[in-house]
N, C-alpha and C. Protein backbone atom coordinates (compact mmCIF):
# COMPACT_ATOMS: atom_id res chain seq x y z
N UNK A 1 71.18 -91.87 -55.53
CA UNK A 1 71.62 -91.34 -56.81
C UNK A 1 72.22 -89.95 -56.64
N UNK A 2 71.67 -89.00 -55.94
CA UNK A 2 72.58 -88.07 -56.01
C UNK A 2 73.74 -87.60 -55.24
N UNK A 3 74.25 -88.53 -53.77
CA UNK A 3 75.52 -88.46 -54.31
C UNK A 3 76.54 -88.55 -55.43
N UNK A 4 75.66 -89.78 -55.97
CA UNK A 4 76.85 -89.83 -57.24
C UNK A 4 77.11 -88.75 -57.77
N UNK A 5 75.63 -88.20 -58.24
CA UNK A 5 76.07 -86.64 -59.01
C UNK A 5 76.61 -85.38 -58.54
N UNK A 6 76.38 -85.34 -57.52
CA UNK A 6 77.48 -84.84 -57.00
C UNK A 6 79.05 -84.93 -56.59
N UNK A 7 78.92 -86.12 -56.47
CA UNK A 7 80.88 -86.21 -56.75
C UNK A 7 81.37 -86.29 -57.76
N UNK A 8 80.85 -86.18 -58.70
CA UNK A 8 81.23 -85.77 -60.15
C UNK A 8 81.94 -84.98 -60.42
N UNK A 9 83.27 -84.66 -60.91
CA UNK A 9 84.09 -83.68 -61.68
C UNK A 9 83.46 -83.35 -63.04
N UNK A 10 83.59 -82.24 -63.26
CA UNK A 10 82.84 -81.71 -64.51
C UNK A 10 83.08 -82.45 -65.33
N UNK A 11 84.76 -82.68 -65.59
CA UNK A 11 85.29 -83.62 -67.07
C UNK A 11 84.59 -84.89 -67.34
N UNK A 12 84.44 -85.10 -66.42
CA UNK A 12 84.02 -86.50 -66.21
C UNK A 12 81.98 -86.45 -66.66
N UNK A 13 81.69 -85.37 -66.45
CA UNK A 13 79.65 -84.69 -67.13
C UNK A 13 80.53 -84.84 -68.70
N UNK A 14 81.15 -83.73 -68.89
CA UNK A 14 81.64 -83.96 -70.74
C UNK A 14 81.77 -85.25 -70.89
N UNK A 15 82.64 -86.40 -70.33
CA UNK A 15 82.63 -87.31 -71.11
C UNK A 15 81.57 -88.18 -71.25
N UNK A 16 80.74 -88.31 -70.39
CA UNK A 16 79.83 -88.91 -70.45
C UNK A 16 78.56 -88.39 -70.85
N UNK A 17 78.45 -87.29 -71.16
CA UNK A 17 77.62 -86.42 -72.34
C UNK A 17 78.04 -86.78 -73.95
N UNK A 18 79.30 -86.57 -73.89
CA UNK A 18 79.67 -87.03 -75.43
C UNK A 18 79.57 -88.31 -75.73
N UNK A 19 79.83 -89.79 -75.11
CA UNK A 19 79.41 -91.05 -74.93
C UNK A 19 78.23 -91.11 -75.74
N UNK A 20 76.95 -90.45 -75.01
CA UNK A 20 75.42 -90.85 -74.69
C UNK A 20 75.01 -89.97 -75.96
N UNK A 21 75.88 -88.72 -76.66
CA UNK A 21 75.65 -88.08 -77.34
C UNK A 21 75.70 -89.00 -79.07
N UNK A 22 76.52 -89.75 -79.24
CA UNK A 22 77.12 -90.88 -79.95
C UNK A 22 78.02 -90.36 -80.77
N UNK A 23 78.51 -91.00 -81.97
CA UNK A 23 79.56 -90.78 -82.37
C UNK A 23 78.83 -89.57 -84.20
N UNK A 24 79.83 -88.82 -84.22
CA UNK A 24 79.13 -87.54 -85.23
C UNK A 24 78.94 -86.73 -84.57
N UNK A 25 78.17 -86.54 -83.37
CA UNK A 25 77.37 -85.37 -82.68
C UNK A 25 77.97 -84.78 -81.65
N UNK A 26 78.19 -83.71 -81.83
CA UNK A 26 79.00 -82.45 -81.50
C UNK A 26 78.23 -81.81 -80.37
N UNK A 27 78.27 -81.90 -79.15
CA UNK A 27 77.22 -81.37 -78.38
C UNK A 27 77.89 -79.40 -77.74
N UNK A 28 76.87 -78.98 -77.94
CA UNK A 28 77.54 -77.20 -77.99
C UNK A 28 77.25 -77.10 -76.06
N UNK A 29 78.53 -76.32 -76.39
CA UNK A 29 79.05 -76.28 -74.35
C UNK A 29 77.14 -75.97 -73.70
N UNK A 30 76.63 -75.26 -74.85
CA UNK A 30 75.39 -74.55 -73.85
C UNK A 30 74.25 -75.80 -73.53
N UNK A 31 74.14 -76.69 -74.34
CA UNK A 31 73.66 -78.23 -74.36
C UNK A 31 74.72 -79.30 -72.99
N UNK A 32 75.68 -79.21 -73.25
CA UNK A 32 76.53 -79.50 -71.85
C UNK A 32 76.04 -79.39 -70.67
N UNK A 33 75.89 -77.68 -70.41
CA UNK A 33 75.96 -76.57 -69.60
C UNK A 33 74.30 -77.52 -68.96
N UNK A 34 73.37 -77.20 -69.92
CA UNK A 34 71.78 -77.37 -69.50
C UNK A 34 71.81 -78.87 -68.82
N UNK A 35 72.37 -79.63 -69.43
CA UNK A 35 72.00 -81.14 -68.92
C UNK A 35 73.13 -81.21 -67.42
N UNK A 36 74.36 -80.84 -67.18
CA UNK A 36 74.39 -80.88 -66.03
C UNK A 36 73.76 -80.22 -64.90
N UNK A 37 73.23 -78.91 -65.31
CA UNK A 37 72.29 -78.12 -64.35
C UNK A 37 71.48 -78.35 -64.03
N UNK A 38 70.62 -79.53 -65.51
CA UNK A 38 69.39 -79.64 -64.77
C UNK A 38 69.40 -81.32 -64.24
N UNK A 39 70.56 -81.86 -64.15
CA UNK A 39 70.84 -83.00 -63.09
C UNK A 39 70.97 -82.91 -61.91
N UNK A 40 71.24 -81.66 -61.49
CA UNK A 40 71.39 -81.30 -60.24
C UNK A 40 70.49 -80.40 -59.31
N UNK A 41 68.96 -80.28 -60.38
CA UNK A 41 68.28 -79.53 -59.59
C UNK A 41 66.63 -80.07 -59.68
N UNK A 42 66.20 -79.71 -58.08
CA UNK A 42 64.83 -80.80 -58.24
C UNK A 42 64.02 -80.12 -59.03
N UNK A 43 63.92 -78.88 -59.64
CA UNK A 43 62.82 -78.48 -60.75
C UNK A 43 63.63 -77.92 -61.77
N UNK A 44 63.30 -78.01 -63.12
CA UNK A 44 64.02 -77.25 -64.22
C UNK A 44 62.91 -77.18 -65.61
N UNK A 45 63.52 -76.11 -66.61
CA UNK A 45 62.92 -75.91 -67.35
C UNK A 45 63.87 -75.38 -68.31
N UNK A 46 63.80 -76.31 -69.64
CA UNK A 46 64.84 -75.37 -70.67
C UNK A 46 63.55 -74.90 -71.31
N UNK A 47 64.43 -73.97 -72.04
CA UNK A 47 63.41 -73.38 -72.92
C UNK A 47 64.11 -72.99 -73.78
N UNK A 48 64.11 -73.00 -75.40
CA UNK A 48 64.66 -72.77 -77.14
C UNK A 48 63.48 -72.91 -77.71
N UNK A 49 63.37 -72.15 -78.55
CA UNK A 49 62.71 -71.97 -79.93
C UNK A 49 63.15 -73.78 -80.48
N UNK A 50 62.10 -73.47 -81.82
CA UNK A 50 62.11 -74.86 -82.41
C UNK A 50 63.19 -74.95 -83.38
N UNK A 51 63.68 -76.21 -82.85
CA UNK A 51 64.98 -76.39 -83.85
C UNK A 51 66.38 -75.74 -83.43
N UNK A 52 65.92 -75.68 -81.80
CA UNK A 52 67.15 -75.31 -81.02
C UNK A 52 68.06 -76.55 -80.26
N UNK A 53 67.19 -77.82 -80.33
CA UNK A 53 67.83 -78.56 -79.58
C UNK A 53 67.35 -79.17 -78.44
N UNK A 54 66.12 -78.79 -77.83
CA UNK A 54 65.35 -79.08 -76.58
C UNK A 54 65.28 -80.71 -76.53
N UNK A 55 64.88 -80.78 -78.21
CA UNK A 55 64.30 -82.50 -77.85
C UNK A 55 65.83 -83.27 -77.64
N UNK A 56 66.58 -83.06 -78.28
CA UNK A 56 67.94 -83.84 -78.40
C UNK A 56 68.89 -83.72 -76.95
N UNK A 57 69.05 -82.64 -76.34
CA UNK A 57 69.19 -82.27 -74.99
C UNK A 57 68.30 -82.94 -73.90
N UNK A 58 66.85 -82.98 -74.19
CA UNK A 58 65.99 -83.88 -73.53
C UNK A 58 66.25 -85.61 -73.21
N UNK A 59 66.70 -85.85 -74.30
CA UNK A 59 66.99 -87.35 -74.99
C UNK A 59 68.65 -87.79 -74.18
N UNK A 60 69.50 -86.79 -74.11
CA UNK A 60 70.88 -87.20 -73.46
C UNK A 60 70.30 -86.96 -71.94
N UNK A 61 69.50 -85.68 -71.17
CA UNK A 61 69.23 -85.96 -70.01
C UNK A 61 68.24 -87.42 -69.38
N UNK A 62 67.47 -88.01 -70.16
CA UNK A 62 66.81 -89.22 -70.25
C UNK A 62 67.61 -90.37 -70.06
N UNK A 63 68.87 -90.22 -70.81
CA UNK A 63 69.42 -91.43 -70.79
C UNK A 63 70.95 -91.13 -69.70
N UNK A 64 71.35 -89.79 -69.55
CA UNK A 64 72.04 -89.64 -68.21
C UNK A 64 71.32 -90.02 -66.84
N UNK A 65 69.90 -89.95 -66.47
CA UNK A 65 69.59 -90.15 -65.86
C UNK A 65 69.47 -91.89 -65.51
N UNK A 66 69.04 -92.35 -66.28
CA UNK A 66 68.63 -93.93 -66.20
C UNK A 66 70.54 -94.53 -66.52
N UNK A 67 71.48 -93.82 -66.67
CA UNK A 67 72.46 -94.47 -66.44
C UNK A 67 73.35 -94.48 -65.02
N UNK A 68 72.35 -93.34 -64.64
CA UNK A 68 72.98 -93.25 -63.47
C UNK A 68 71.64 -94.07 -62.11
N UNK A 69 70.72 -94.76 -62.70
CA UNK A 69 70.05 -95.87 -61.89
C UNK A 69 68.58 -94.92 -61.74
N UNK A 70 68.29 -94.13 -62.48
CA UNK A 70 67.15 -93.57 -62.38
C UNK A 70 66.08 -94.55 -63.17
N UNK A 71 64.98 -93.73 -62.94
CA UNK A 71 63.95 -94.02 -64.09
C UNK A 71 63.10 -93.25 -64.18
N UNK A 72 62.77 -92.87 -65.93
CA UNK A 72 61.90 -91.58 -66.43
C UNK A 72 60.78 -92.05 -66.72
N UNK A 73 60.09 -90.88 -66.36
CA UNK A 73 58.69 -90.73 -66.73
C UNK A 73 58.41 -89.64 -68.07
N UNK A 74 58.17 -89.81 -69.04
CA UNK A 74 57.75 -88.78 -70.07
C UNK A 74 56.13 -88.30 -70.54
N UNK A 75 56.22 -87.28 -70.22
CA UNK A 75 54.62 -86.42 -70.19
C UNK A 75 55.06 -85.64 -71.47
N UNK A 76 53.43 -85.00 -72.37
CA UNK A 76 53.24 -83.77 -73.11
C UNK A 76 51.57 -83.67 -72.79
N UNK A 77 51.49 -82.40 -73.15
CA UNK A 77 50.84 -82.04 -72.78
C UNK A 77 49.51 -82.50 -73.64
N UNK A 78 49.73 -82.58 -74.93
CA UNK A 78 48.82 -83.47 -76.14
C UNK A 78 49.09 -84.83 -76.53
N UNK A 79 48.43 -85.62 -77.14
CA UNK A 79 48.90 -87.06 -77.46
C UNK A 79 50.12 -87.10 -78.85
N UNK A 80 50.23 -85.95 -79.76
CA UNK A 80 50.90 -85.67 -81.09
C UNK A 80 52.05 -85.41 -80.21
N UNK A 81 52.11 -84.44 -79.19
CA UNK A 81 53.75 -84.36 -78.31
C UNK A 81 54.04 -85.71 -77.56
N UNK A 82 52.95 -86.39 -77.48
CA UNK A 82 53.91 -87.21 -76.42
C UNK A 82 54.18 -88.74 -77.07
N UNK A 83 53.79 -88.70 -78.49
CA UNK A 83 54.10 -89.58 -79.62
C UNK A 83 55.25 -88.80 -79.78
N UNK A 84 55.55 -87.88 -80.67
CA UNK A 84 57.56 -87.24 -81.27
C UNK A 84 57.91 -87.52 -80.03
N UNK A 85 57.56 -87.27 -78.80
CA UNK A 85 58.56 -87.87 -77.45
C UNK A 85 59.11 -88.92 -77.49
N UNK A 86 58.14 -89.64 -77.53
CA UNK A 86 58.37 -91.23 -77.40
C UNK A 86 59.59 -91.49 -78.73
N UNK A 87 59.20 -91.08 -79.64
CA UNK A 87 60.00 -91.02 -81.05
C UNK A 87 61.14 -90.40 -81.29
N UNK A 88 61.33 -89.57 -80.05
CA UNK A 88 62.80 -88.65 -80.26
C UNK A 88 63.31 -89.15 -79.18
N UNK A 89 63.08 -89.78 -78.20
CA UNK A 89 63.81 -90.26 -77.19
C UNK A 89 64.00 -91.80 -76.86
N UNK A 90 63.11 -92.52 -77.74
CA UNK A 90 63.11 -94.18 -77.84
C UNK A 90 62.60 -94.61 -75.98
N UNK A 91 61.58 -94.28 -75.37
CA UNK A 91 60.63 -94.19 -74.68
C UNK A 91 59.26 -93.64 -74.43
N UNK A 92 58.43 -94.39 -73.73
CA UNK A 92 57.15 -94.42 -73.86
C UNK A 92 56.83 -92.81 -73.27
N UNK A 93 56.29 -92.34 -73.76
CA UNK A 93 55.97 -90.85 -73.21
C UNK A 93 54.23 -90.99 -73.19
N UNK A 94 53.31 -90.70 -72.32
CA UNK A 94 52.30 -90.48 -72.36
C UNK A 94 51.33 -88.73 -71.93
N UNK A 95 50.56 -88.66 -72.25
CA UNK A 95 49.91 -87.21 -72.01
C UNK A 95 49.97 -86.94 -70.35
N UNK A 96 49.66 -85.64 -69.81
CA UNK A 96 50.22 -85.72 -68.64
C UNK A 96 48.73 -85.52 -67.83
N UNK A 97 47.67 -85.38 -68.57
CA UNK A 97 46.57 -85.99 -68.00
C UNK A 97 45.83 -87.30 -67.98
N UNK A 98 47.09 -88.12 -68.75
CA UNK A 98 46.84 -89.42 -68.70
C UNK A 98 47.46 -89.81 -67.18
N UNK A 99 48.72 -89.66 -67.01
CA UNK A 99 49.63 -89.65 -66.02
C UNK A 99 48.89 -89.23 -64.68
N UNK A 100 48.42 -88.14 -64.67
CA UNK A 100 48.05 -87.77 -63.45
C UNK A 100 46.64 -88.89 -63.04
N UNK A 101 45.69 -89.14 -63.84
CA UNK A 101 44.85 -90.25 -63.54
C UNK A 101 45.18 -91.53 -63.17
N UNK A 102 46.54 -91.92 -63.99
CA UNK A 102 47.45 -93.12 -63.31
C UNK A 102 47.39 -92.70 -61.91
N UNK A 103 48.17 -91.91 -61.08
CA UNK A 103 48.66 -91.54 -59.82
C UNK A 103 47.73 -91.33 -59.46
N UNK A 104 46.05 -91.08 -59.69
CA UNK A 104 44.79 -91.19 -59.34
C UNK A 104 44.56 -91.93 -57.97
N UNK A 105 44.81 -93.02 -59.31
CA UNK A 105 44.08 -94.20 -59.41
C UNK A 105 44.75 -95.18 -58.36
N UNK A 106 46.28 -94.87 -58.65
CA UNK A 106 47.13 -95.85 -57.63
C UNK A 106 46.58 -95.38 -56.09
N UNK A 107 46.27 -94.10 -55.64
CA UNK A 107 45.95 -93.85 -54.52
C UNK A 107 45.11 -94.57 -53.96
N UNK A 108 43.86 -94.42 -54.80
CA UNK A 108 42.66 -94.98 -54.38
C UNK A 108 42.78 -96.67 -54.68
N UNK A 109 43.98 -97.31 -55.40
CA UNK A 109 43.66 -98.75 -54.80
C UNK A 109 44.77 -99.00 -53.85
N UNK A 110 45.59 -98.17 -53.29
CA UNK A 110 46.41 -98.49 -52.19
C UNK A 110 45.30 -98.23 -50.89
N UNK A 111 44.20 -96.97 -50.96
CA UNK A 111 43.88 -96.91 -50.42
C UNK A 111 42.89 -97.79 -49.81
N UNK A 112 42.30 -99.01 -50.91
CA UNK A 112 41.64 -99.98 -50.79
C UNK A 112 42.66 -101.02 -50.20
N UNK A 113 43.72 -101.25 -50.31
CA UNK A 113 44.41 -102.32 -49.62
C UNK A 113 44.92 -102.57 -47.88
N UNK A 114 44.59 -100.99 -47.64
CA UNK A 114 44.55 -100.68 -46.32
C UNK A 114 43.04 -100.58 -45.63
N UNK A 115 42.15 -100.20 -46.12
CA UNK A 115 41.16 -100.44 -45.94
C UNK A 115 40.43 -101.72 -45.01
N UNK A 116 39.55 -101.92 -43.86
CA UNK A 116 39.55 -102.79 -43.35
C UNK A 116 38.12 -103.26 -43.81
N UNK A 117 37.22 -102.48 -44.17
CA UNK A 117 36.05 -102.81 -44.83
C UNK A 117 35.92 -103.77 -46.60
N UNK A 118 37.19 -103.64 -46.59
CA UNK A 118 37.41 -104.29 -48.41
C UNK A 118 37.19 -105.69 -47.99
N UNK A 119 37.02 -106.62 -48.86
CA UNK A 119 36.88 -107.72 -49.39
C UNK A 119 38.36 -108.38 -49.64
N UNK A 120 38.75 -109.32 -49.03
CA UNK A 120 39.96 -110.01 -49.73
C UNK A 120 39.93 -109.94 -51.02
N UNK A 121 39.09 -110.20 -51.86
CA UNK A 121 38.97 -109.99 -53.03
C UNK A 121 39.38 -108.96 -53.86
N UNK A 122 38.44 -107.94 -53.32
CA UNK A 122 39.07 -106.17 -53.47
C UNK A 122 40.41 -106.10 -53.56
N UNK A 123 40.91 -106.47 -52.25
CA UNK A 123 42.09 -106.15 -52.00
C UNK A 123 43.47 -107.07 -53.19
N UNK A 124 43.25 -107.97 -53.41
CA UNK A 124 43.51 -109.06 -54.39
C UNK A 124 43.53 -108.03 -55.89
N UNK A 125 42.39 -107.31 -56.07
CA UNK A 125 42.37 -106.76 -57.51
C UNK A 125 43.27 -105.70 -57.65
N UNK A 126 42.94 -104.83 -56.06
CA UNK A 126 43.37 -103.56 -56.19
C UNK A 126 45.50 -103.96 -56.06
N UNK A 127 45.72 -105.01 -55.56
CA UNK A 127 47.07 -105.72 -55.55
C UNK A 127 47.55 -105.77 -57.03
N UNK A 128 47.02 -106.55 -57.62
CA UNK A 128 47.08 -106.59 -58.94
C UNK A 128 47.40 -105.48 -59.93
N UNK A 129 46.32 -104.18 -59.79
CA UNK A 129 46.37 -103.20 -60.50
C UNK A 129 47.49 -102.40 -60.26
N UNK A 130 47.99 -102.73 -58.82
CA UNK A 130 49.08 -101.53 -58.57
C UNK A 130 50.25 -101.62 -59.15
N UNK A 131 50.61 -103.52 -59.43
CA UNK A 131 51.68 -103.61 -60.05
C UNK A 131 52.24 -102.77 -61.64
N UNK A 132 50.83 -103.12 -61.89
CA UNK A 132 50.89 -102.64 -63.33
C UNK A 132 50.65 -101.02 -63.15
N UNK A 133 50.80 -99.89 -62.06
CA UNK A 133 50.77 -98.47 -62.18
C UNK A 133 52.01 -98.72 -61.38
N UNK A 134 52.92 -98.80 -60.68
CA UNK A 134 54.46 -98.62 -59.76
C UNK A 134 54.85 -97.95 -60.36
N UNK A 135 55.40 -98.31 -61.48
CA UNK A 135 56.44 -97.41 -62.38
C UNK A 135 56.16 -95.63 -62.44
N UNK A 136 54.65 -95.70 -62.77
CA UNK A 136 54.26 -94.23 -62.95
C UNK A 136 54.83 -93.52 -61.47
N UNK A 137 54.56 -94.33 -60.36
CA UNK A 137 54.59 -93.22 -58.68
C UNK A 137 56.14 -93.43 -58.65
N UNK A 138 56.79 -94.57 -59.27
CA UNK A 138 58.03 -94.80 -58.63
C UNK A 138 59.06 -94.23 -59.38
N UNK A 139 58.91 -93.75 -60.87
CA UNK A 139 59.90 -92.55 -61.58
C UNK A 139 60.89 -92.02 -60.75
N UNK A 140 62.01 -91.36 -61.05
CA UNK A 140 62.70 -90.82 -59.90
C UNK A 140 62.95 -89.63 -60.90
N UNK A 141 62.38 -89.49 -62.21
CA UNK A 141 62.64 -87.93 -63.31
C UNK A 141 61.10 -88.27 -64.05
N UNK A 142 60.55 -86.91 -64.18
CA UNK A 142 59.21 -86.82 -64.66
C UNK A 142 59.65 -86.07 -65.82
N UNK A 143 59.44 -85.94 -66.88
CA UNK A 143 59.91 -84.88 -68.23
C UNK A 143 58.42 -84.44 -68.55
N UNK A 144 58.13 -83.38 -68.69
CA UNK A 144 57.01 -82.64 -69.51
C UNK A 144 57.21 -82.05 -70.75
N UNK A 145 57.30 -82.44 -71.54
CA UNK A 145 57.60 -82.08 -73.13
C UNK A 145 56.56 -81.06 -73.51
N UNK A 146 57.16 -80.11 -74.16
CA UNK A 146 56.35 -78.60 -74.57
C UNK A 146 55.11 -77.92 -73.75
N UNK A 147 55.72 -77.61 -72.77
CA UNK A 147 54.73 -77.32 -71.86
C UNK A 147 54.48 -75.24 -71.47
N UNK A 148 55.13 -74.95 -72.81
CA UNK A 148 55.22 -73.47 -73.01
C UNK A 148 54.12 -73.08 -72.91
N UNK A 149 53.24 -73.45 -73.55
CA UNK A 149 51.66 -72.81 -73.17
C UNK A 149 50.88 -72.93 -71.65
N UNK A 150 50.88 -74.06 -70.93
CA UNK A 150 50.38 -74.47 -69.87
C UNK A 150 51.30 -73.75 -68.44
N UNK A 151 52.79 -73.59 -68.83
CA UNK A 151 53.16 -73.02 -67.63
C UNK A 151 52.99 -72.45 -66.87
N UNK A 152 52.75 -70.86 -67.66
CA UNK A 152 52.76 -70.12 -67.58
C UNK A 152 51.13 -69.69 -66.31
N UNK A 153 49.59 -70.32 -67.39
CA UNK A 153 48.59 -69.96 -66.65
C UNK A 153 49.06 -71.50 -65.56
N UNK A 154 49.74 -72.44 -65.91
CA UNK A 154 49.34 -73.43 -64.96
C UNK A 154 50.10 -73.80 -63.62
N UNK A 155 51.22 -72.20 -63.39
CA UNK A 155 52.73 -72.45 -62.93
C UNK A 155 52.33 -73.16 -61.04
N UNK A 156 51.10 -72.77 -60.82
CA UNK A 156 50.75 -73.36 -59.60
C UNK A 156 50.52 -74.51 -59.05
N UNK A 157 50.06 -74.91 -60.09
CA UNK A 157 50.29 -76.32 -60.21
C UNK A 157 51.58 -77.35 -60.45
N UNK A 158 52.43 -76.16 -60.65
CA UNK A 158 53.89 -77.36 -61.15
C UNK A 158 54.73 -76.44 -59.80
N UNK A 159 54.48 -75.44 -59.42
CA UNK A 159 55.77 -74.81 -58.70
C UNK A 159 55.20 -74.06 -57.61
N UNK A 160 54.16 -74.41 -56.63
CA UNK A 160 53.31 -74.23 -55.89
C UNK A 160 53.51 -72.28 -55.74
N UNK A 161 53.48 -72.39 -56.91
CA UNK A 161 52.86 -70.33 -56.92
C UNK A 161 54.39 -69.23 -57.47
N UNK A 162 55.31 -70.30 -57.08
CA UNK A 162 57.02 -69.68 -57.45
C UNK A 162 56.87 -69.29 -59.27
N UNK A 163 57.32 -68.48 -58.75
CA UNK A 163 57.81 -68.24 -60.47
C UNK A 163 59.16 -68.51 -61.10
N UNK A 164 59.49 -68.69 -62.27
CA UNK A 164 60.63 -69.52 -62.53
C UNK A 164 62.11 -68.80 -62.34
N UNK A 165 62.93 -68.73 -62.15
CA UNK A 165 64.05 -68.36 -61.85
C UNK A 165 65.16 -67.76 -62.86
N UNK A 166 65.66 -67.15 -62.65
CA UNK A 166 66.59 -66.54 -64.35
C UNK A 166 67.32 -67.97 -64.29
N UNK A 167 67.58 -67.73 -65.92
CA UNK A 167 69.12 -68.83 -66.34
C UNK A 167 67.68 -70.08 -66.57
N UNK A 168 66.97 -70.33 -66.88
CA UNK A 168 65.50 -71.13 -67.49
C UNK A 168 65.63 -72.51 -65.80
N UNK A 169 65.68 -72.38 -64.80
CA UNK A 169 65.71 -72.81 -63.98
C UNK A 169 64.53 -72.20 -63.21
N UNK A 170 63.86 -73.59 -62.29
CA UNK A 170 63.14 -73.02 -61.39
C UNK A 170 63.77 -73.36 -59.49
N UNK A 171 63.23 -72.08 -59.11
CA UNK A 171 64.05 -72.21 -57.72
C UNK A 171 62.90 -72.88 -56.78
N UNK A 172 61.53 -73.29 -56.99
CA UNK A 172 60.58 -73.74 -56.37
C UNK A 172 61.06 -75.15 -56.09
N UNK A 173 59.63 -75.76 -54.86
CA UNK A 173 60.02 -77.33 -54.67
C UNK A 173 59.12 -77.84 -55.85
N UNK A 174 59.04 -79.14 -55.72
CA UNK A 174 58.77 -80.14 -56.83
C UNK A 174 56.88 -79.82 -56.44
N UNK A 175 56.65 -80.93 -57.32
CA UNK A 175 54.33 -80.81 -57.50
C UNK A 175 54.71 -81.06 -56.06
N UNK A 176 53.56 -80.53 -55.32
CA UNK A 176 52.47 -81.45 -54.23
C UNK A 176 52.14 -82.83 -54.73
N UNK A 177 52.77 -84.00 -54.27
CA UNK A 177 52.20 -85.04 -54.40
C UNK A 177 52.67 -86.10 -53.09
N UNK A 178 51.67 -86.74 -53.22
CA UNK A 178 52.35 -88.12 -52.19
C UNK A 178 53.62 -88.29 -52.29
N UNK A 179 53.77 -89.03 -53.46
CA UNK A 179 55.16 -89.79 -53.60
C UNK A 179 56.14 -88.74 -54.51
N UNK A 180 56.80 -87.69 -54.34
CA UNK A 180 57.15 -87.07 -55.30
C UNK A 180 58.13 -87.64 -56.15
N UNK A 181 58.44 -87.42 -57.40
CA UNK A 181 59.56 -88.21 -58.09
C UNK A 181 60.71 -86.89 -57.32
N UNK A 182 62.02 -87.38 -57.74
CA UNK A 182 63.14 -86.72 -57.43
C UNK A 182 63.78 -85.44 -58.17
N UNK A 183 62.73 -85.49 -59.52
CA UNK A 183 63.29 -84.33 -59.94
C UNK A 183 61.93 -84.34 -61.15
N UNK A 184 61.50 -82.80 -61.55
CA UNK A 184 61.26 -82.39 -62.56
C UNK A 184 61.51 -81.57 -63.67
N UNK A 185 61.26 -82.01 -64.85
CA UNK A 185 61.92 -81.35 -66.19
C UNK A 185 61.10 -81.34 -66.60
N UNK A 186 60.85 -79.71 -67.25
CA UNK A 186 59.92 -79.60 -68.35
C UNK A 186 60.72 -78.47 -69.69
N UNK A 187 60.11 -79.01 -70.39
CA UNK A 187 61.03 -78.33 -71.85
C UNK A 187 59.88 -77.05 -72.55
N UNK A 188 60.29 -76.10 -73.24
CA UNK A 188 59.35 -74.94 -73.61
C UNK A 188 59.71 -74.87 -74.87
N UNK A 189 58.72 -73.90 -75.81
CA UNK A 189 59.37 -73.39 -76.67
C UNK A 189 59.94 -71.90 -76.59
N UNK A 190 62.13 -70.94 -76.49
CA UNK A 190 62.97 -69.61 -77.09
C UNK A 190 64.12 -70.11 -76.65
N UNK A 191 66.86 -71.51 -76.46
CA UNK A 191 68.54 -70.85 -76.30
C UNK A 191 69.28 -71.90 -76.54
N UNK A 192 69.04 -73.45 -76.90
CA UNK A 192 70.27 -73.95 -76.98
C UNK A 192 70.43 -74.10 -78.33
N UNK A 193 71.43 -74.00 -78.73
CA UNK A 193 71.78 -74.28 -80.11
C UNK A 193 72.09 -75.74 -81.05
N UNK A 194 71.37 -76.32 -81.66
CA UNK A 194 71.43 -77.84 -82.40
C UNK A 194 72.50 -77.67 -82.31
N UNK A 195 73.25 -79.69 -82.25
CA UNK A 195 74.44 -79.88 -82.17
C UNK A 195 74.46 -79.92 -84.01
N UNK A 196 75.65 -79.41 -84.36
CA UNK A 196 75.19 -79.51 -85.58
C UNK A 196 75.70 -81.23 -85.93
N UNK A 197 75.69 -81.76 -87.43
CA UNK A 197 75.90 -82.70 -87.42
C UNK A 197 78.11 -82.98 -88.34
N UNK A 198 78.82 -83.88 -87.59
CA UNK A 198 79.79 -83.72 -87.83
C UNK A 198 80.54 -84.40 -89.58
């Protein structure tokens, strides 16, 4: 996937921003600007005040991504954020301590399938269960929806100690994890401006 995005001519990000944007909606260069930047970088973070645009900017990077053969994962940090997620972006968004117990969990039954002490049986269940967690390890974009409060004390955990970078970008690598997805996005609440409506 990311060659593609990288051989990309800019004109060619506008048109296919305005596409995904639909027809009425006016997307402002600085909404442009954010979703190609943060296509092209393995950690990011917008950040606007409410009623700037985050979720709607969120919603065109969601669906730029999965058009270009990805697949998202959507986190908040409460179950009320990661319901309007799901609701502003027409995907399943779950809490991100739900998420992280998924990726738990997949460990420890992969780790049972290798295991030489398991039970065919075991191994049979723990087969089973993994199908139904893949999706969570196999994401290739993780989104964290309003994660303004948690960043900040929790930035070690998302950006192994880096602090975030001017221009609402982070210059750190992605979580510590096994399987890392390919890119992370997390959205805050103080700059892009609503597209207004046409």
């Amino acid at each position: 996937m990311e060659p593609r995005l990288n051989a990309m001519p800019p004109s060619r990000w506008s048109e296919i921003l305005a596409e995904l944007a639909g027809p009425g909606r006016v997307l402002q260069p600085e909404q442009n600007a954010a979703a190609v930047q943060i296509m092209s970088r393995p950690l990011a973070c917008l950040v606007g005040g409410a009623g700037t645009g985050k979720t709607f900017t969120c919603k065109l990077i969601c669906d730029l991504w999965t058009r270009f053969g990805g697949d998202v994962l959507l986190c908040a940090l409460a179950g009320k954020a990661a319901l309007r997620l799901s609701r502003s972006t027409g995907r399943l968004a779950k809490t991100l301590s739900r998420t992280l117990a998924k990726l738990a969990e997949r460990d420890d039954l992969e780790a049972t399938l290798v295991d030489e002490n398991a039970s065919e049986d075991e191994k049979q269940k723990a087969k089973l269960k993994l199908g139904g967690l893949s999706r969570i390890a196999d994401s290739t974009l993780v989104v964290v929806d309003e994660a303004s409060r948690s960043i900040s004390r929790r930035s070690n955990a998302w950006s192994n100690g880096s602090a975030p970078a001017a221009g609402c970008s982070w210059s750190a690598t992605r979580p510590n994890c096994r399987r890392p997805a390919l890119a992370w996005f997390f959205t805050s609440s103080s700059a892009i401006p609503r597209s207004p409506p046409a």
